[in-house]
Protein backbone atom coordinates (compact mmCIF):
# COMPACT_ATOMS: atom_id res chain seq x y z
CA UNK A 1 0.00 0.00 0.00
CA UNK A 2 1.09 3.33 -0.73
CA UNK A 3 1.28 6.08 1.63
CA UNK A 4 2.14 9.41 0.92
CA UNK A 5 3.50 11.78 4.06
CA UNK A 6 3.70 15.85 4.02
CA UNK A 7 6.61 16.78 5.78
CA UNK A 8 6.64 20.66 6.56
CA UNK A 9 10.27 21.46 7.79
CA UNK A 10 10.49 24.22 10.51
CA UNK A 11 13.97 23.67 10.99
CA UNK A 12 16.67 23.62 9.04
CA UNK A 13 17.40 19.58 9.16
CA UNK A 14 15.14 17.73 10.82
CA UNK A 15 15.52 14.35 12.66
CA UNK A 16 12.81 11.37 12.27
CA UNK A 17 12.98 8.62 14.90
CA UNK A 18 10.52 5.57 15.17
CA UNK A 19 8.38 4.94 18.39
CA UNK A 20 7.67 1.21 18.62
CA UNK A 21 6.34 -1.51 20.91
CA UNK A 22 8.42 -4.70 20.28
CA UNK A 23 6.96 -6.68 22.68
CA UNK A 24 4.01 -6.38 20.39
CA UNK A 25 3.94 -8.80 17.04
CA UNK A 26 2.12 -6.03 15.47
CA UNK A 27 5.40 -3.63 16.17
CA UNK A 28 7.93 -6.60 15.44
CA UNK A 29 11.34 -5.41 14.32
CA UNK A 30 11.70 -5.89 10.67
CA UNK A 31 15.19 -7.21 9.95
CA UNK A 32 17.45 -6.35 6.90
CA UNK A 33 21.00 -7.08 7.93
CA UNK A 34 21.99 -10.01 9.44
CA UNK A 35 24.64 -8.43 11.78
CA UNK A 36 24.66 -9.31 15.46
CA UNK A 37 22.45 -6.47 17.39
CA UNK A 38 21.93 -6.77 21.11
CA UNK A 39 18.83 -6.20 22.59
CA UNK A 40 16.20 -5.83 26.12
CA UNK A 41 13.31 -7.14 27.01
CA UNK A 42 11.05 -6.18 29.69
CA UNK A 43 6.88 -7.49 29.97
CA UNK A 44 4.68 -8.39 27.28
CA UNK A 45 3.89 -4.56 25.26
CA UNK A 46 0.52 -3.50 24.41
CA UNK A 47 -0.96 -6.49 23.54
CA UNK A 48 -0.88 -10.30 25.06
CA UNK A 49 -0.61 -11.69 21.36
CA UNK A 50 -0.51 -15.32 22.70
CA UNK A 51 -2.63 -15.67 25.97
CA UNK A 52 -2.74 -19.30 26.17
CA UNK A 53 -1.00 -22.32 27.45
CA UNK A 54 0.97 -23.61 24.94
CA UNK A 55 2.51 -22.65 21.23
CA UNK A 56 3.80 -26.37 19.60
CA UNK A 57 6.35 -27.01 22.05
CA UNK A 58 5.94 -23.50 23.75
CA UNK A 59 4.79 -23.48 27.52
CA UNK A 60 3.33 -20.92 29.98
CA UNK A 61 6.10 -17.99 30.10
CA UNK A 62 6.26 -17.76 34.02
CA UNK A 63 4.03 -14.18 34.59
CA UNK A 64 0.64 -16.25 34.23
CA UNK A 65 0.18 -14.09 31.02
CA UNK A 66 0.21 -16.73 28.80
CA UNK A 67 2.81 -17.61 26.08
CA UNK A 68 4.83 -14.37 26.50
CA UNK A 69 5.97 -12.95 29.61
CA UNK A 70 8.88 -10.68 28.54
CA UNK A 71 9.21 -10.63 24.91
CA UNK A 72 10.08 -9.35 21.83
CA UNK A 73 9.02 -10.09 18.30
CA UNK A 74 11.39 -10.19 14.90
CA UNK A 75 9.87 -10.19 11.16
CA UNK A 76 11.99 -10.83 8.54
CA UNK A 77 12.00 -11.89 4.88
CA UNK A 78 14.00 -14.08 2.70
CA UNK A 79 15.43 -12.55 -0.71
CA UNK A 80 16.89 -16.17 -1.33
CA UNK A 81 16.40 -19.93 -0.91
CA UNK A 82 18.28 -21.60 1.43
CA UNK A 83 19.22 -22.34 5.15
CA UNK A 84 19.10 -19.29 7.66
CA UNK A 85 19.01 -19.97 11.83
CA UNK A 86 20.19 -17.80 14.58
CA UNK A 87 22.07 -17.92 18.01
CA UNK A 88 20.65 -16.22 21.01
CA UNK A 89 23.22 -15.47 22.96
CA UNK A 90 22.25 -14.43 26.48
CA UNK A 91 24.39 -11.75 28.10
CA UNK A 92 23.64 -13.31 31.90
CA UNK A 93 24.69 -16.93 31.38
CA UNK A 94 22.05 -17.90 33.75
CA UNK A 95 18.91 -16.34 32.14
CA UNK A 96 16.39 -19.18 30.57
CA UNK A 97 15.88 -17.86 26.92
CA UNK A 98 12.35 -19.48 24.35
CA UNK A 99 11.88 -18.78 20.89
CA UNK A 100 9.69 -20.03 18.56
CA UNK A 101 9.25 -18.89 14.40
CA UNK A 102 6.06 -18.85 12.93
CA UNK A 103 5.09 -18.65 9.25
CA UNK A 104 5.72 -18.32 6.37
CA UNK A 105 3.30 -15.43 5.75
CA UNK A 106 0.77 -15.50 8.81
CA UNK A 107 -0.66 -12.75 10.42
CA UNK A 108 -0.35 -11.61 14.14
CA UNK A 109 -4.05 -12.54 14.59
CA UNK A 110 -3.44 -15.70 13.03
CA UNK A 111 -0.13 -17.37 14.10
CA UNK A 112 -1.07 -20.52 14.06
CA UNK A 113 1.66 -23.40 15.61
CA UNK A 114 5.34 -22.84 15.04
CA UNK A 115 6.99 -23.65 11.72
CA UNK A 116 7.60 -27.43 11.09
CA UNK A 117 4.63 -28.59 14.03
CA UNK A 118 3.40 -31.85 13.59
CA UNK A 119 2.35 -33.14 16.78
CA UNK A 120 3.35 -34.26 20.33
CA UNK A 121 7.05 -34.65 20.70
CA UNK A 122 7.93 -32.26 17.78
CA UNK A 123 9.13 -28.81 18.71
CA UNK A 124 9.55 -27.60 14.76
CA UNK A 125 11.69 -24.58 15.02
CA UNK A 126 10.62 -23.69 18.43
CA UNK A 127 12.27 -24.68 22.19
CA UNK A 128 11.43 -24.22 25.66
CA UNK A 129 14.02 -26.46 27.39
CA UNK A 130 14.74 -24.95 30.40
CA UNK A 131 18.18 -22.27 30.74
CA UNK A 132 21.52 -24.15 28.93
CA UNK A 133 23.93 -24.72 31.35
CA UNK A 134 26.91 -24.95 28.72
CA UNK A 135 28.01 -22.69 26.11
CA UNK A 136 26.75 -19.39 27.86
CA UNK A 137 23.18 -20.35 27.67
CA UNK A 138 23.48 -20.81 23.98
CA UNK A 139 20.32 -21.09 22.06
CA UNK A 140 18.63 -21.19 18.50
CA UNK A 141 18.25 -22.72 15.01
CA UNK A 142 21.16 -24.45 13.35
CA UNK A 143 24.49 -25.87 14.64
CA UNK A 144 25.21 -25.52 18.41
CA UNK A 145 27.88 -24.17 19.56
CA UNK A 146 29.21 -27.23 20.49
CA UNK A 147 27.02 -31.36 21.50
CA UNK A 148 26.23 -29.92 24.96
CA UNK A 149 24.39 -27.60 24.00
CA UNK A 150 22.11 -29.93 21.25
CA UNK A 151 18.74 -30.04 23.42
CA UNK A 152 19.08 -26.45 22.84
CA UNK A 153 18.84 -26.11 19.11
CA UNK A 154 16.51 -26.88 16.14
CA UNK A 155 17.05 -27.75 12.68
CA UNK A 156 17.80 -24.67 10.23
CA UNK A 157 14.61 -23.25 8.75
CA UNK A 158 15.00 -24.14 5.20
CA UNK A 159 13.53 -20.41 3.92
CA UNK A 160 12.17 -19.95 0.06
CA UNK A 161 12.95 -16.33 -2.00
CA UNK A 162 9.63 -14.22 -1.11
CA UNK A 163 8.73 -15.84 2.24
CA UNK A 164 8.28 -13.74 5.53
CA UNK A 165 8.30 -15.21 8.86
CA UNK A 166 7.92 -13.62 12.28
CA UNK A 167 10.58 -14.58 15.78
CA UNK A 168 9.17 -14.37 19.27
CA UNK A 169 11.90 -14.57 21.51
CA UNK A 170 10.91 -14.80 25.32
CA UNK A 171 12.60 -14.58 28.24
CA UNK A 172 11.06 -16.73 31.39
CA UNK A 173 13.16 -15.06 34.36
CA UNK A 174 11.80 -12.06 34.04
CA UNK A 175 12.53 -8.64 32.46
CA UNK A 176 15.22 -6.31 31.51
CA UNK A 177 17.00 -9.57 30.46
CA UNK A 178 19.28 -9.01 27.42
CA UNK A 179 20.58 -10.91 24.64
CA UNK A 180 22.47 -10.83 21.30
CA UNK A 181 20.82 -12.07 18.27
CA UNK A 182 23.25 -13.37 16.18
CA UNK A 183 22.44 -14.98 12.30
CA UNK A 184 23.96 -18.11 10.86
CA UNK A 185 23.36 -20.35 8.19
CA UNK A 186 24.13 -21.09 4.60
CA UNK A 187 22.52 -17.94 3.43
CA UNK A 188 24.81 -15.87 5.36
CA UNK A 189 27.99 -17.64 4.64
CA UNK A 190 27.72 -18.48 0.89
CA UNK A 191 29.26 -14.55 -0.08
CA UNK A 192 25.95 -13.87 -2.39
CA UNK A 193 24.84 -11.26 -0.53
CA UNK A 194 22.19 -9.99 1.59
CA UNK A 195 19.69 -13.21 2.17
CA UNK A 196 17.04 -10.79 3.84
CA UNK A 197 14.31 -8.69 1.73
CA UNK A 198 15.00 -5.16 3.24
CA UNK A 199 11.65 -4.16 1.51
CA UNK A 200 9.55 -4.78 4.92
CA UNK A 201 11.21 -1.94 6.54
CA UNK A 202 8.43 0.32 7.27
CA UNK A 203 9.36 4.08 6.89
CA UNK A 204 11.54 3.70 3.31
CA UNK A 205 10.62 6.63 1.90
CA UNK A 206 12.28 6.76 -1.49
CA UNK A 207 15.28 7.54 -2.67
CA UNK A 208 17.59 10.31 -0.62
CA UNK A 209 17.14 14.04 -0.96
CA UNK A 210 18.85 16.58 -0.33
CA UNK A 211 16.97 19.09 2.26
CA UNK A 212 19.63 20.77 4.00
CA UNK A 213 19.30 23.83 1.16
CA UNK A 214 17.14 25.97 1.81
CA UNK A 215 14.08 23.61 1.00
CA UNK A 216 10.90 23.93 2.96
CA UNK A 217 8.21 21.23 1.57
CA UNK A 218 9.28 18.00 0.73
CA UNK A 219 7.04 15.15 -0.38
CA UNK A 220 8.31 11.61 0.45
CA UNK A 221 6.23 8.31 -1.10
CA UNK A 222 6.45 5.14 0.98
CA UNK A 223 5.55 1.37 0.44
CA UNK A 224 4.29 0.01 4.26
CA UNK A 225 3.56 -3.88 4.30
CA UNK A 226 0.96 -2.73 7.18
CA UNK A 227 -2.36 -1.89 7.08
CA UNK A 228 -1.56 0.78 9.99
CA UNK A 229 -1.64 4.60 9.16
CA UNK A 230 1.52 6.43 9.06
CA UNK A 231 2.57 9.23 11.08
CA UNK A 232 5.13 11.35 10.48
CA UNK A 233 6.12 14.80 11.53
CA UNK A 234 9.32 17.18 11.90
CA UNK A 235 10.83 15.54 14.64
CA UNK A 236 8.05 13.10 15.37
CA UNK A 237 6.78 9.95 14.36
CA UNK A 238 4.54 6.66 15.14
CA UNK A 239 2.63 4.48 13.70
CA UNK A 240 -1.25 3.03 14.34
CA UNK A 241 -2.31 4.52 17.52
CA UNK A 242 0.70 5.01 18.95
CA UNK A 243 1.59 8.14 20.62
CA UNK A 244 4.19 10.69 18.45
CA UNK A 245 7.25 11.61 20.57
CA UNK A 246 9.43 14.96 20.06
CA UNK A 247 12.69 15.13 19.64
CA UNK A 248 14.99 17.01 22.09
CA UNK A 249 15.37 20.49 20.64
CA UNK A 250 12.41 20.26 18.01
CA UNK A 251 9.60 22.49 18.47
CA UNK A 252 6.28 23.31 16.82
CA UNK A 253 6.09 20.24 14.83
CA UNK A 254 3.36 19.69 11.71
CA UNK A 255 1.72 16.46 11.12
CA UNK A 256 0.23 14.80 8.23
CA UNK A 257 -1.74 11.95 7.59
């Protein structure tokens, strides 16, 4: 869908930052590199996307919220065939780290069972052992870090050009736990390039332009994979019902639907 965004400039430059829930699968960080990117997590966002008892393998996340207790959600899409997996790589050791990949091409509202279910006994590519004792808590899709650390791991998710998937990652101790998420897998090693579509990165809006000259009214065209209005503003922005945040030092901002 295309979305076209005013943007009246008050200032001379002005700075655009993105205010997101990613605890929330509707707000899940779209990926487009595959470099290793640490990140927080602390309670369950906006909205309890998976109130129930069990996902496939997936058990209650510890806060009696369901699923998720403090999570955060990944989307990503492949731009070729081939194997992909991650590590999650706790930063405390001790810290009991789920995950579980759903897809290819489902809907928040509509998850269904993690990729690869079948039954009783099969986990697909999703795990909910309890905290790895070896390899620094080690865990993911693909080749463990070393046999220990096997219980811990699933399969690589064999990924086809065009397909989008979305990554809860939980944590059941509790919040402000951190981690690095780090990508392996065929696709990243075989030197052809960038294996994820960067074209579900909401906010591209078009080529660059040059707006430190003088110019006061620039029009920017966007393609969003969401069916969420756009906001965007000098020195604000948000998207759905979210609420716009200012910048330090902006002032007076205009917004556009």
């Amino acid at each position: 869908m295309i979305k076209r965004f005013l943007i009246i400039l008050s200032i001379l430059c002005s700075h655009i930052i993105i205010s997101q829930n990613i605890a929330d699968c509707i707000d899940a960080v779209p990926v487009c590199e595959t470099t290793s990117v640490n990140y927080e997590v602390i309670g369950i966002g906006d909205v309890n996307d998976l109130p129930i008892s069990s996902s496939g393998c997936l058990g209650d996340g510890g806060a009696g919220t369901g699923i998720e207790s403090n999570s955060i959600w990944f989307r990503f899409k492949a731009a070729r065939s081939g194997q992909l997996g991650f590590n999650i790589i706790p930063d405390n050791p001790d810290d009991d780290w789920d995950f579980a990949v759903y897809g290819p091409d489902v809907s928040c509202n509509n998850l269904g069972n993690p990729i690869d279910y079948s039954g009783p006994g099969d986990c697909g590519i999703s795990n909910y052992e309890s905290g790895n004792p070896n390899d620094g808590g080690q865990t993911g899709v693909g080749t463990p870090p070393s046999f220990l650390s096997g219980d811990w791991y699933t399969p690589f998710l064999e990924v086809n050009e065009g397909e989008e998937y979305l990554l809860l990652i939980n944590s059941f101790n509790g919040g402000n736990d951190s981690f690095t998420l780090e990508w392996t897998g065929s696709l990243i090693d075989d030197g052809l390039g960038n294996p994820l579509d960067c074209s579900i990165v909401v906010g591209d809006l078009g080529p660059d332009q040059d707006v430190c000259e003088g110019t006061t009214v620039i029009t920017l065209d966007g393609t969003s994979p969401s069916d969420n209005s756009s906001r965007i503003s000098n020195g604000l922005i948000g998207t759905g019902a979210q609420v716009l945040r200012r910048l330090a030092g902006e002032s007076n901002p205009m917004l556009y639907h």
